[in-house]
N, C-alpha and C. Protein backbone atom coordinates (compact mmCIF):
# COMPACT_ATOMS: atom_id res chain seq x y z
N UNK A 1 -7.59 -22.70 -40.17
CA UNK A 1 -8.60 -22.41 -39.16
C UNK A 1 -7.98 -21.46 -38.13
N UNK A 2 -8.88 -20.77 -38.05
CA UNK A 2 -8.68 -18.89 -36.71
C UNK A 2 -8.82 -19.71 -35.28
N UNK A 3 -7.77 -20.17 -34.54
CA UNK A 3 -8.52 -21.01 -32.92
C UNK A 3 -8.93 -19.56 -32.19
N UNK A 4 -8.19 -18.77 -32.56
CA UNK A 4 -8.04 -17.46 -31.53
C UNK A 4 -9.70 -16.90 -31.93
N UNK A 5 -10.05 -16.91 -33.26
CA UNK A 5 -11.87 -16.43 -33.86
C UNK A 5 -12.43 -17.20 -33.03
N UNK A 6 -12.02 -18.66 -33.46
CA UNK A 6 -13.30 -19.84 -32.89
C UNK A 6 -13.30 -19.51 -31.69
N UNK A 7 -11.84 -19.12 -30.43
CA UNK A 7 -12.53 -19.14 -29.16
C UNK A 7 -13.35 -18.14 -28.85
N UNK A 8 -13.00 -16.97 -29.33
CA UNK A 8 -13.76 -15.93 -28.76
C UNK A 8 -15.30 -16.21 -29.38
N UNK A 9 -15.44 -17.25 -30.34
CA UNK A 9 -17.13 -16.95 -30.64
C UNK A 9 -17.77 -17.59 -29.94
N UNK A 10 -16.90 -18.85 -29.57
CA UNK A 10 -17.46 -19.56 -28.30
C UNK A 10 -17.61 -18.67 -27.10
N UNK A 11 -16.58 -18.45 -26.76
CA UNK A 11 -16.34 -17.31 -25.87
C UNK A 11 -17.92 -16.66 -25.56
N UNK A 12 -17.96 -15.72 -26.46
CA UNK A 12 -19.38 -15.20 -26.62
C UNK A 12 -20.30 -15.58 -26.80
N UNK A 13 -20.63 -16.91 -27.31
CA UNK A 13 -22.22 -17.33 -27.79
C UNK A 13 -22.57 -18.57 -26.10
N UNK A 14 -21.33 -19.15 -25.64
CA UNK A 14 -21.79 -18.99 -24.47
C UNK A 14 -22.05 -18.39 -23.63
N UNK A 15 -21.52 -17.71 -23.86
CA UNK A 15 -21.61 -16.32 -22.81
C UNK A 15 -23.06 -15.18 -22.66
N UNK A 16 -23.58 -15.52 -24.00
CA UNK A 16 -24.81 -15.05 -23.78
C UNK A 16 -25.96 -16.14 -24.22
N UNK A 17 -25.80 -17.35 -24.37
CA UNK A 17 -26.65 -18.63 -23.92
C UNK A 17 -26.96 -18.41 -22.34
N UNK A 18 -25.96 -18.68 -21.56
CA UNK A 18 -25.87 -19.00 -20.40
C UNK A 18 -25.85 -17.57 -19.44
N UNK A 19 -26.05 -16.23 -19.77
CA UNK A 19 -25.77 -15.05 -19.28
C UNK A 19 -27.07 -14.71 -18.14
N UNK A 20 -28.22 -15.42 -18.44
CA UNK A 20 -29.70 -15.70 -17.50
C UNK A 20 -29.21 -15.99 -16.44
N UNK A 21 -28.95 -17.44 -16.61
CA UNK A 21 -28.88 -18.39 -15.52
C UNK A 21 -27.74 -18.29 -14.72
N UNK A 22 -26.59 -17.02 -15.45
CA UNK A 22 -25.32 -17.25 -14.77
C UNK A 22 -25.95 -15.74 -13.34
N UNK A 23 -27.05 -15.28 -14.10
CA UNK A 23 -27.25 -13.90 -13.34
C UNK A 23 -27.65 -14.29 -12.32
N UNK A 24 -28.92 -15.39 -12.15
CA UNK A 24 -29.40 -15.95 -11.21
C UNK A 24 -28.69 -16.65 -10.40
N UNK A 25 -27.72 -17.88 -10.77
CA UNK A 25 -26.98 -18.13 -9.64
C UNK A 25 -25.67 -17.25 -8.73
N UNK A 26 -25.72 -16.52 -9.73
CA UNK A 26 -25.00 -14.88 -8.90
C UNK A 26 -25.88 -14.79 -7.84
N UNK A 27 -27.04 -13.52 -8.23
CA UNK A 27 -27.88 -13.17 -7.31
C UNK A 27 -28.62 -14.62 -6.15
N UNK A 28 -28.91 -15.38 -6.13
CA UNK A 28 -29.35 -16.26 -5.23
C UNK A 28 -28.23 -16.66 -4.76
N UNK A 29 -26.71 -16.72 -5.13
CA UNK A 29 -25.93 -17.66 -4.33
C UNK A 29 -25.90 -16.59 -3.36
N UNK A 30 -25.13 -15.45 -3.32
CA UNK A 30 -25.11 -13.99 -3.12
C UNK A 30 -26.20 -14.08 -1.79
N UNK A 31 -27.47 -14.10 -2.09
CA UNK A 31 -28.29 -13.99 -1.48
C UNK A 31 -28.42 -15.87 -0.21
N UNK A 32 -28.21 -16.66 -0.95
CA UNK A 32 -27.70 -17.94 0.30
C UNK A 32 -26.28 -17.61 0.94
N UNK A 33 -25.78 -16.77 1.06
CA UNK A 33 -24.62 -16.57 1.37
C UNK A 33 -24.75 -15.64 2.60
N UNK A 34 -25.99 -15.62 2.87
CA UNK A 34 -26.04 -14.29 4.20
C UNK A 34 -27.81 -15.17 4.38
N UNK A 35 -27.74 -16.26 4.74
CA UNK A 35 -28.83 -17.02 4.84
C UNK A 35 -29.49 -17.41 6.59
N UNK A 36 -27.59 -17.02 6.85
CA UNK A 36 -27.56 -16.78 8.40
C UNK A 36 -28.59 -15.48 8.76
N UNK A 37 -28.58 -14.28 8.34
CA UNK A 37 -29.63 -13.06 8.64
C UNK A 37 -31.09 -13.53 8.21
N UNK A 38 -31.69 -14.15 7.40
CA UNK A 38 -32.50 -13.76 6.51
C UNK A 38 -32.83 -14.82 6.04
N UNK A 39 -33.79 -15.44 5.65
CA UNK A 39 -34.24 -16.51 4.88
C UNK A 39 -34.86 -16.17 3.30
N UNK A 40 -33.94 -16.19 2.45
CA UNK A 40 -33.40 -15.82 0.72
C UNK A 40 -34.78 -16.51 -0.13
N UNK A 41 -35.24 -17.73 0.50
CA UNK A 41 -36.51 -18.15 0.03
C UNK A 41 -38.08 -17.88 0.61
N UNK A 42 -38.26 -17.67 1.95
CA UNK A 42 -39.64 -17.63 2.02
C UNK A 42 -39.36 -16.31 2.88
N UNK A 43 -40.64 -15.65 3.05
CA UNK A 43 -40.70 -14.86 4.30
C UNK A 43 -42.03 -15.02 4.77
N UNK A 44 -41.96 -14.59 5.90
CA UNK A 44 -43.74 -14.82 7.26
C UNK A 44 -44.36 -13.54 6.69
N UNK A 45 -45.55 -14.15 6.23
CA UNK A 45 -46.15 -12.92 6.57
C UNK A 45 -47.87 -13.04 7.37
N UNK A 46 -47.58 -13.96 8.17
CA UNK A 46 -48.39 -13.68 9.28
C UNK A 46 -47.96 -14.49 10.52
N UNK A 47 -48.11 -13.97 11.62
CA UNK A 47 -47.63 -14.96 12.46
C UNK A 47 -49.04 -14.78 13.58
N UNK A 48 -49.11 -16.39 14.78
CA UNK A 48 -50.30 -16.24 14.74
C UNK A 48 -49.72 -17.52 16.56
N UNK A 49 -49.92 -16.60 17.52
CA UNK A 49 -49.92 -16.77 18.85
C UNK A 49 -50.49 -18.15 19.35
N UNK A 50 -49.50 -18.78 20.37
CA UNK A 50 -50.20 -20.01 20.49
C UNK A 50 -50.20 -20.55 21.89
N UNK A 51 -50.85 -20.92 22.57
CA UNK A 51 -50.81 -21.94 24.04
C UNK A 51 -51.16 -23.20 24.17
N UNK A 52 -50.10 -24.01 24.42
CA UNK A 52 -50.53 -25.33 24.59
C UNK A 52 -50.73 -26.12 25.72
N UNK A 53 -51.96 -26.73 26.66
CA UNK A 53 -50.95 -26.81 28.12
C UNK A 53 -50.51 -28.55 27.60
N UNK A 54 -49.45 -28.67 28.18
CA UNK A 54 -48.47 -29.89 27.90
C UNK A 54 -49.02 -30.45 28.83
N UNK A 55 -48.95 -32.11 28.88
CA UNK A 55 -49.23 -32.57 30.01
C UNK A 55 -47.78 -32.87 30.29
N UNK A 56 -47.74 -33.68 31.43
CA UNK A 56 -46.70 -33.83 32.67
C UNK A 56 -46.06 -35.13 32.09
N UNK A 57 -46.62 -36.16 31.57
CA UNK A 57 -45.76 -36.99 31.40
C UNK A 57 -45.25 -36.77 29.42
N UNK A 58 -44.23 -36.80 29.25
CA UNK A 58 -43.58 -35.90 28.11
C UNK A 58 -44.13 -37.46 26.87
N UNK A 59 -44.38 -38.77 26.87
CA UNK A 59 -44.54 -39.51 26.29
C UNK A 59 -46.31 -39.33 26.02
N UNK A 60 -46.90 -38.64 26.27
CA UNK A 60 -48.39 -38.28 25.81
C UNK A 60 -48.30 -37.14 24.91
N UNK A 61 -47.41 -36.41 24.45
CA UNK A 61 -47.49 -35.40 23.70
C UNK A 61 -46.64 -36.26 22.30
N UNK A 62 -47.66 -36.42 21.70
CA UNK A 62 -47.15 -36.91 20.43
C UNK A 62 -48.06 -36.62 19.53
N UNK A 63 -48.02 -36.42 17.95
CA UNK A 63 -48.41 -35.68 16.86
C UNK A 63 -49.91 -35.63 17.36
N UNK A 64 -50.83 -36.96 17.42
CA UNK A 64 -51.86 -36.90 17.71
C UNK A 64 -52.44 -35.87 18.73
N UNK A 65 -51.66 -35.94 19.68
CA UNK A 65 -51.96 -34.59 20.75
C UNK A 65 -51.81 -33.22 20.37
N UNK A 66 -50.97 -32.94 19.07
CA UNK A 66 -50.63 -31.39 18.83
C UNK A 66 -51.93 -31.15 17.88
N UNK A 67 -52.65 -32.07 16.94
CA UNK A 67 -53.66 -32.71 16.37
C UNK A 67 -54.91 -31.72 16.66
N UNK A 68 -55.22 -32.32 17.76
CA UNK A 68 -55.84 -32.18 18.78
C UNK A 68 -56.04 -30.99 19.38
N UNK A 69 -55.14 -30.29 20.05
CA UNK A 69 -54.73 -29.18 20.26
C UNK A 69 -54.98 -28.28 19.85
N UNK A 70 -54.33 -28.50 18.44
CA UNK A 70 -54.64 -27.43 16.79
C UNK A 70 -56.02 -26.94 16.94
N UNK A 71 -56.96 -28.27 17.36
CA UNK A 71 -58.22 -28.19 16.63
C UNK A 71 -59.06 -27.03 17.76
N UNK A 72 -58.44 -27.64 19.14
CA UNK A 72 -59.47 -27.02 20.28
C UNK A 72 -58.68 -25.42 20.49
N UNK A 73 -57.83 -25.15 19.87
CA UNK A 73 -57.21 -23.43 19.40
C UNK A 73 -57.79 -22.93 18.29
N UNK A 74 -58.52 -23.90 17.23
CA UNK A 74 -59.38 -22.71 16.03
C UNK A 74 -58.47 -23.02 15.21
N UNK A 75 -57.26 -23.40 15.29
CA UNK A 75 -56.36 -23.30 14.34
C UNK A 75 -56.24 -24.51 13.21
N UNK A 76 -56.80 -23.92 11.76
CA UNK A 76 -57.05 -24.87 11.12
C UNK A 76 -56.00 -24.73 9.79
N UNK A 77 -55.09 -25.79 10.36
CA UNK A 77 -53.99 -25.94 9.65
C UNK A 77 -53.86 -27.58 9.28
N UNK A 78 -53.19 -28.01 8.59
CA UNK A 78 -53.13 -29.55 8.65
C UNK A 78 -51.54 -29.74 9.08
N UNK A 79 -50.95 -30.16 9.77
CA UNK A 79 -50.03 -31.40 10.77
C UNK A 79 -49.67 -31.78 9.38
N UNK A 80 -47.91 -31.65 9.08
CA UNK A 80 -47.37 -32.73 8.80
C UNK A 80 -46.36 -33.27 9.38
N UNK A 81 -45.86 -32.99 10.27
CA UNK A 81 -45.18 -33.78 11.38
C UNK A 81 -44.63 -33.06 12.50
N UNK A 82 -43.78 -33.39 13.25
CA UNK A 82 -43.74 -32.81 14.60
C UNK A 82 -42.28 -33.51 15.05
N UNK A 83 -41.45 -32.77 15.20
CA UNK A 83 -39.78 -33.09 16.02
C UNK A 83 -39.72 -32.37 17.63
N UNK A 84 -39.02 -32.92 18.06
CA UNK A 84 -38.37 -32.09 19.39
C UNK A 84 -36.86 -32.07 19.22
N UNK A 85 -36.97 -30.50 18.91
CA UNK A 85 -35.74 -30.36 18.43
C UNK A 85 -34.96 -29.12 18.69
N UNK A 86 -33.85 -28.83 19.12
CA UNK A 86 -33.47 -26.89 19.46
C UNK A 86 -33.72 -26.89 20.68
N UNK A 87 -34.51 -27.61 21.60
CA UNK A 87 -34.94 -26.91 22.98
C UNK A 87 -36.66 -27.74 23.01
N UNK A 88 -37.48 -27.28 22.16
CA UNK A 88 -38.61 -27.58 21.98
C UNK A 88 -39.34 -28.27 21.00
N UNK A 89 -40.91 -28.25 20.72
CA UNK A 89 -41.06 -28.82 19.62
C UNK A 89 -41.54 -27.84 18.51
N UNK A 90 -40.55 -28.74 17.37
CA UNK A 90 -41.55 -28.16 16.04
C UNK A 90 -42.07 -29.00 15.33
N UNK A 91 -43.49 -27.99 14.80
CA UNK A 91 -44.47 -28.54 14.19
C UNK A 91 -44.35 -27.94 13.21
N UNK A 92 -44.53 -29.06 11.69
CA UNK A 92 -44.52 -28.38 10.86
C UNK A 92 -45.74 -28.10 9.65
N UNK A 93 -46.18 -27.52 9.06
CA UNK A 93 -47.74 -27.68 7.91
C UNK A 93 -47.04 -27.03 6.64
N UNK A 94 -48.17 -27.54 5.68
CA UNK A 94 -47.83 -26.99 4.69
C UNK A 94 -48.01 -25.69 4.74
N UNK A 95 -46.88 -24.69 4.45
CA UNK A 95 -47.18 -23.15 4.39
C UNK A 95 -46.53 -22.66 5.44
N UNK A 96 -46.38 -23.30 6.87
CA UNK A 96 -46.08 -22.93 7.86
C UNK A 96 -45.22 -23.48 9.02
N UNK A 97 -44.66 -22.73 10.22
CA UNK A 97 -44.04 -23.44 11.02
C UNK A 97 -44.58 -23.48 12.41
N UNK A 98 -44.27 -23.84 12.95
CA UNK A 98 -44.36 -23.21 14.49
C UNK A 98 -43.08 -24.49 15.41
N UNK A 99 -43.12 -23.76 16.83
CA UNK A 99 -42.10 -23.81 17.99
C UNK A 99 -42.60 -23.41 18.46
N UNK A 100 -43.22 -24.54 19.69
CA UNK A 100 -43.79 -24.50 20.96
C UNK A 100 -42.65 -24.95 22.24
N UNK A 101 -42.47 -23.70 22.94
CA UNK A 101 -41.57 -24.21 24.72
C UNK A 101 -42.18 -24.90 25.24
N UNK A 102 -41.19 -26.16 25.40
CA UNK A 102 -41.60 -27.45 25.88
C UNK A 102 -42.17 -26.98 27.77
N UNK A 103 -41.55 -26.04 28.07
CA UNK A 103 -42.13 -25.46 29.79
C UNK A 103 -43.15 -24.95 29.91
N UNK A 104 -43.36 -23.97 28.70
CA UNK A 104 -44.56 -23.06 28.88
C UNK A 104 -45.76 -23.54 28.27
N UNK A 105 -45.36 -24.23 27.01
CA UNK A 105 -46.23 -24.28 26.02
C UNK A 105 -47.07 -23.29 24.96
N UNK A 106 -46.30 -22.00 25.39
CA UNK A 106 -46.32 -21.24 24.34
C UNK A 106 -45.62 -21.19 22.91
N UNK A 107 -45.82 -20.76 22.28
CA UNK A 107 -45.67 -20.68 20.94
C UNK A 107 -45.80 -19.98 19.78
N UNK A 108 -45.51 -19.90 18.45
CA UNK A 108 -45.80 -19.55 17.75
C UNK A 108 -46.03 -19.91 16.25
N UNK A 109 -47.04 -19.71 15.53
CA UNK A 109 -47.11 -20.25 14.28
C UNK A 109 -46.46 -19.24 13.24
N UNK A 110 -45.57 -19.31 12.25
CA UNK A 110 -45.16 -18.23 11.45
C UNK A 110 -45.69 -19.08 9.67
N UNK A 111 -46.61 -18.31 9.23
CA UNK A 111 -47.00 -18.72 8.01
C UNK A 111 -46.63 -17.87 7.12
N UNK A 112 -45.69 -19.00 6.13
CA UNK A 112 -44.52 -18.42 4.72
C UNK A 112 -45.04 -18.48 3.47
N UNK A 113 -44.32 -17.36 2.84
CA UNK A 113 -44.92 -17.65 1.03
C UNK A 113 -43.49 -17.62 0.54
N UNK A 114 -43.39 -18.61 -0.79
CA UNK A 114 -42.08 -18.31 -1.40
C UNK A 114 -41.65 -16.96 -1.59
N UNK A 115 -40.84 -16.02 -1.73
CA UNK A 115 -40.22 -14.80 -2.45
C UNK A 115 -40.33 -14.99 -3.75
N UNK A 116 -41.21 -14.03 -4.53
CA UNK A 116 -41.48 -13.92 -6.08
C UNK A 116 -39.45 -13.85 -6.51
N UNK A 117 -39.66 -14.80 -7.60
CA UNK A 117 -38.03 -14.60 -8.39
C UNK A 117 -37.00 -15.17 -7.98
N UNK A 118 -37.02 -14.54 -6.23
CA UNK A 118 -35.86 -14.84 -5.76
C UNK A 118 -35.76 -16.10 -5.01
N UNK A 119 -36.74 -16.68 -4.84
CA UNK A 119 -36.78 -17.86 -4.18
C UNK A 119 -36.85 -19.15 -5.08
N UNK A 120 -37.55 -18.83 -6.47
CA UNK A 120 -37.48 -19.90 -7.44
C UNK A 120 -35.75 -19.89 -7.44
N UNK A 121 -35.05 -18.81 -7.72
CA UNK A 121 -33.43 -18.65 -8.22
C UNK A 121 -32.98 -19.75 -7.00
N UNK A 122 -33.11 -19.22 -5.72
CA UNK A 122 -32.91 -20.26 -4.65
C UNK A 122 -33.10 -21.88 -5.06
N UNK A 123 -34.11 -22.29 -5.48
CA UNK A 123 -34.23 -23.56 -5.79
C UNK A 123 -33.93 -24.48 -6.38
N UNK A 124 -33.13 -23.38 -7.36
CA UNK A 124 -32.34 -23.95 -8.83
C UNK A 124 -31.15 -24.75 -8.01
N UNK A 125 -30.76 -24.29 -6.55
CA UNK A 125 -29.33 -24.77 -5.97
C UNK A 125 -29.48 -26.21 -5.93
N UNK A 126 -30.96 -26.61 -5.49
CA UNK A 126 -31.15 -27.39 -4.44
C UNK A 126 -32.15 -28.66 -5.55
N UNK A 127 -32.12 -28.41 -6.72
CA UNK A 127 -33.25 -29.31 -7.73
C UNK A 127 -32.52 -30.44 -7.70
N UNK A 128 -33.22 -31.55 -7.80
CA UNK A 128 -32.47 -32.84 -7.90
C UNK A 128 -33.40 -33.54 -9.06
N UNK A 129 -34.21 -32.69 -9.81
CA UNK A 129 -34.75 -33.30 -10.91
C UNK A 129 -33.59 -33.49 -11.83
N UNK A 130 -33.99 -35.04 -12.40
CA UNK A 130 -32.95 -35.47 -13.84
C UNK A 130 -32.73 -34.69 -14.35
N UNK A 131 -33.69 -34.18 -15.49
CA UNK A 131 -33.88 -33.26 -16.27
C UNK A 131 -32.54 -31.83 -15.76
N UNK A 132 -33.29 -31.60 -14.38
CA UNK A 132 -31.75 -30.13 -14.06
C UNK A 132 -31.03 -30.51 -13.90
N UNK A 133 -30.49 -31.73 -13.46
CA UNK A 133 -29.11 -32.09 -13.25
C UNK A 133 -28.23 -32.18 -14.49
N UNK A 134 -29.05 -33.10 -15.74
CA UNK A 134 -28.08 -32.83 -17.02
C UNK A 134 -28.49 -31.65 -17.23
N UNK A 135 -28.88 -30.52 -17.50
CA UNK A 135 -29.06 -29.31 -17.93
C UNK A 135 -27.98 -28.34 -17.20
N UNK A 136 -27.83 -28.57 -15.91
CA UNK A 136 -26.72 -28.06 -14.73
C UNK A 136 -25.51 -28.08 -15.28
N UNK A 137 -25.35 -29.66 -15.52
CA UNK A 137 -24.04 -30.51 -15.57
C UNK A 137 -23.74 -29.68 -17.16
N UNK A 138 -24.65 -29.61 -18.29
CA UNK A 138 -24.09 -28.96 -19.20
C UNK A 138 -23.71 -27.59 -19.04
N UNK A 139 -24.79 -26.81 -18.33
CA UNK A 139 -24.08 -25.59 -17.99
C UNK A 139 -22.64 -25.09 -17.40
N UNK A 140 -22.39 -26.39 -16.45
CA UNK A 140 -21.06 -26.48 -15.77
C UNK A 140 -19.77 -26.51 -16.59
N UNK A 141 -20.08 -27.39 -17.59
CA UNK A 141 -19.14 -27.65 -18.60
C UNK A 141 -18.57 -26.54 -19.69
N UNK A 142 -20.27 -25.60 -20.07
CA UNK A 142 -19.95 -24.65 -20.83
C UNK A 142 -19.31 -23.33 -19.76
N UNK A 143 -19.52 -23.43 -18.54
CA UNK A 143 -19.04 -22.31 -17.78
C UNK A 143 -17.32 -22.35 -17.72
N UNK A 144 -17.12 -23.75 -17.60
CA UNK A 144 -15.71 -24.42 -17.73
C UNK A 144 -15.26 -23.85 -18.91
N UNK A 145 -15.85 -23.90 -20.56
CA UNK A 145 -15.53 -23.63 -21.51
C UNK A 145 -15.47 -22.10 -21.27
N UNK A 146 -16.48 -21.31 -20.68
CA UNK A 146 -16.18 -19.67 -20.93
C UNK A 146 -15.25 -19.02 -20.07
N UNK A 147 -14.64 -19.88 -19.00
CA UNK A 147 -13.36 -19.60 -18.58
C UNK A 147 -12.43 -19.68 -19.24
N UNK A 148 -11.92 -20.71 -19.97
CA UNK A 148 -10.51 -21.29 -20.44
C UNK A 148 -10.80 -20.61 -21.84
N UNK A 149 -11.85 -20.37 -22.64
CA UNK A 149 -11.45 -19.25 -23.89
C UNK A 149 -11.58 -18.12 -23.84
N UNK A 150 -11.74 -17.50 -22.23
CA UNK A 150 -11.85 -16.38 -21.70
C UNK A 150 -10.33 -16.16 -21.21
N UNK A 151 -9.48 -17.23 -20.91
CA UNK A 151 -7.96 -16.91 -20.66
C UNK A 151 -7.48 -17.04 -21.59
N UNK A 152 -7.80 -17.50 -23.25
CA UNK A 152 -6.73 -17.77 -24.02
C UNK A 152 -7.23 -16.73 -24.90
N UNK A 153 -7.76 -16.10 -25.09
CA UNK A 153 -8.57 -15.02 -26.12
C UNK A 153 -7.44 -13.89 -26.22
N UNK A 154 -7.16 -12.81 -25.13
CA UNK A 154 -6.60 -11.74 -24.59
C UNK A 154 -4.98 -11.90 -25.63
N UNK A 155 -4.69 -10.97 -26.20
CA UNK A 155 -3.69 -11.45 -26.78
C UNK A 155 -2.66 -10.06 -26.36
N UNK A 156 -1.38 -10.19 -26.36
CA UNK A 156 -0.40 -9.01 -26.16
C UNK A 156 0.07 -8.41 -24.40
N UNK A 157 -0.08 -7.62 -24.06
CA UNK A 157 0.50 -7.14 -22.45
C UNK A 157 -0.78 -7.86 -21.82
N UNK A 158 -2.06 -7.43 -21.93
CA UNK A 158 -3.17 -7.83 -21.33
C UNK A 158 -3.61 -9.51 -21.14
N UNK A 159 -2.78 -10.40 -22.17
CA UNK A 159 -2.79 -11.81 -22.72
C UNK A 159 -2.64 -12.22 -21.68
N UNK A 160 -2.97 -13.83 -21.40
CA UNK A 160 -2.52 -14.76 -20.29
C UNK A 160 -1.42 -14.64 -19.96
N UNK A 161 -0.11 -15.12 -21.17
CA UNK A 161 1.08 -15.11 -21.22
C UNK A 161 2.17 -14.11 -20.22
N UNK A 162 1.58 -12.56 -20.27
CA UNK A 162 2.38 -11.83 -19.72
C UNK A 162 1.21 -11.29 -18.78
N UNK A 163 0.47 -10.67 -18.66
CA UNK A 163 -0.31 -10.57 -17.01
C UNK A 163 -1.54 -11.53 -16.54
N UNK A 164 -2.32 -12.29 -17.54
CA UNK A 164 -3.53 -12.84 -17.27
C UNK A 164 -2.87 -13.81 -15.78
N UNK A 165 -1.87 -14.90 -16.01
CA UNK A 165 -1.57 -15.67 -15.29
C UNK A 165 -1.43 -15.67 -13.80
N UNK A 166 -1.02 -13.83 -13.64
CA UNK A 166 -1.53 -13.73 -12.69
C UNK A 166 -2.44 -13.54 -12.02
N UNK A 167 -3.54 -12.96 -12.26
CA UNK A 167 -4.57 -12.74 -12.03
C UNK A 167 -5.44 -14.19 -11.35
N UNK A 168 -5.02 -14.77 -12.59
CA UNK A 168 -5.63 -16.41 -12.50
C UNK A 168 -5.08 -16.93 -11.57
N UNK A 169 -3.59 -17.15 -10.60
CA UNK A 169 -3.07 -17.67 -9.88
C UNK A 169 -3.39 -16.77 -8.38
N UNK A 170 -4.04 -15.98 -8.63
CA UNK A 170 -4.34 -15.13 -7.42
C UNK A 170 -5.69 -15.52 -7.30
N UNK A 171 -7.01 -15.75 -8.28
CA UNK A 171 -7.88 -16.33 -8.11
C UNK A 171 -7.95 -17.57 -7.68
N UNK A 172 -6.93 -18.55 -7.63
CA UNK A 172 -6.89 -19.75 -7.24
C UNK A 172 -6.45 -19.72 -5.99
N UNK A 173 -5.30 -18.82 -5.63
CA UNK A 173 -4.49 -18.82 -4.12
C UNK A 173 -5.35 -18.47 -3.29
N UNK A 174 -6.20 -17.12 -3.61
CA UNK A 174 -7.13 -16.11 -2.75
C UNK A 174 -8.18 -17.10 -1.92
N UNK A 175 -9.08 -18.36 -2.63
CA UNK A 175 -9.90 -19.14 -2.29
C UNK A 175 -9.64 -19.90 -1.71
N UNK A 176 -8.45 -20.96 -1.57
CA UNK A 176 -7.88 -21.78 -1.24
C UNK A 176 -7.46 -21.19 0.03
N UNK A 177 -6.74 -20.40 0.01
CA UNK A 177 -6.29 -19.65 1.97
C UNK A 177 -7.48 -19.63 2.45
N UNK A 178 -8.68 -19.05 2.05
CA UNK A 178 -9.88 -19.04 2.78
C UNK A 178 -10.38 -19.79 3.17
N UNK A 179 -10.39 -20.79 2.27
CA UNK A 179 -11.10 -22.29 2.60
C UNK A 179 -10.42 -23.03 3.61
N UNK A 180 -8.66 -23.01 3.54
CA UNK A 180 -7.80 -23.34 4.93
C UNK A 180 -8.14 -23.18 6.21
N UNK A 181 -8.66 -21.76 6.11
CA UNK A 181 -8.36 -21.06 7.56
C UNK A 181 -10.17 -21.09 8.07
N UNK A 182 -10.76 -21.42 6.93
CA UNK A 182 -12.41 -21.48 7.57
C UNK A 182 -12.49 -23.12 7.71
């Protein structure tokens, strides 16, 4: 038996099993990775001005009152809950957000749609269905596999043996200092 054939076919037939999904968690991690600028899953595309007058004692403003509120502004959204949180409150609906200043009672509603592509890719991070988790967990394993017959494949100057090792020990050092010092 060829181990050096068998790895590289593994090598390759995972490699393009898994070459989709490896693109997508590229591009979406990539894209959660600057999540601080930009929100990688939804964007506003309408936003929609708001005044609330608050009353004075802060224990009367509770969901029922924003409820309420909603209704005598036109604004026909449905309430699914309400925090005070950041400074002020947010309210949140399906589709949408808003943050009202607890002083002024101004506000704003910003209503989101997922990002076609890139926001499903986003979601794949965050699935906690059974089903993706063993499907994940196998992918993990075969990604594991297209590393390690991806270092033993290379045979001669280019081989693990005489330069791969480094490469590989610089991929391990490079992450690890980063992760130290962050």
């Amino acid at each position: 038996m060829n181990w050096n054939l068998k790895m590289r076919n593994w090598h390759r037939d995972f490699s393009y099993f898994y070459a989709g999904l490896l693109i997508a968690f590229s591009i979406s991690g990539i894209a959660l990775n600057h999540r601080h600028s930009w929100d990688p899953r939804d964007y506003v595309y309408e936003s929609i001005d708001l005044k609330i007058d608050l009353p004075k004692d802060r224990d009367a403003i509770t969901e029922e009152f924003f409820r309420q509120s909603l209704k005598e502004n036109n604004i026909d959204l449905k309430l699914r809950g309400t925090a005070y949180r950041r400074g002020g409150y947010n309210l949140y609906f399906d589709g949408a957000y808003a943050f009202v200043n607890p002083f002024t009672g101004e506000g704003e509603i910003e209503r989101f749609r997922t990002r076609p592509v890139l926001g499903q890719m986003v979601d794949l991070h965050k699935s906690t269905s059974n089903v993706w988790l063993w499907y994940s967990d196998i992918f993990a394993i075969c990604v594991l596999l297209i590393c390690i017959t991806g270092l033993v494949i290379a045979k001669g100057k280019g081989g693990f043996k005489k330069r791969g090792w480094k490469l590989a020990l610089l991929g391990v050092i490079i992450p690890s200092v980063l992760w130290f010092f962050l």
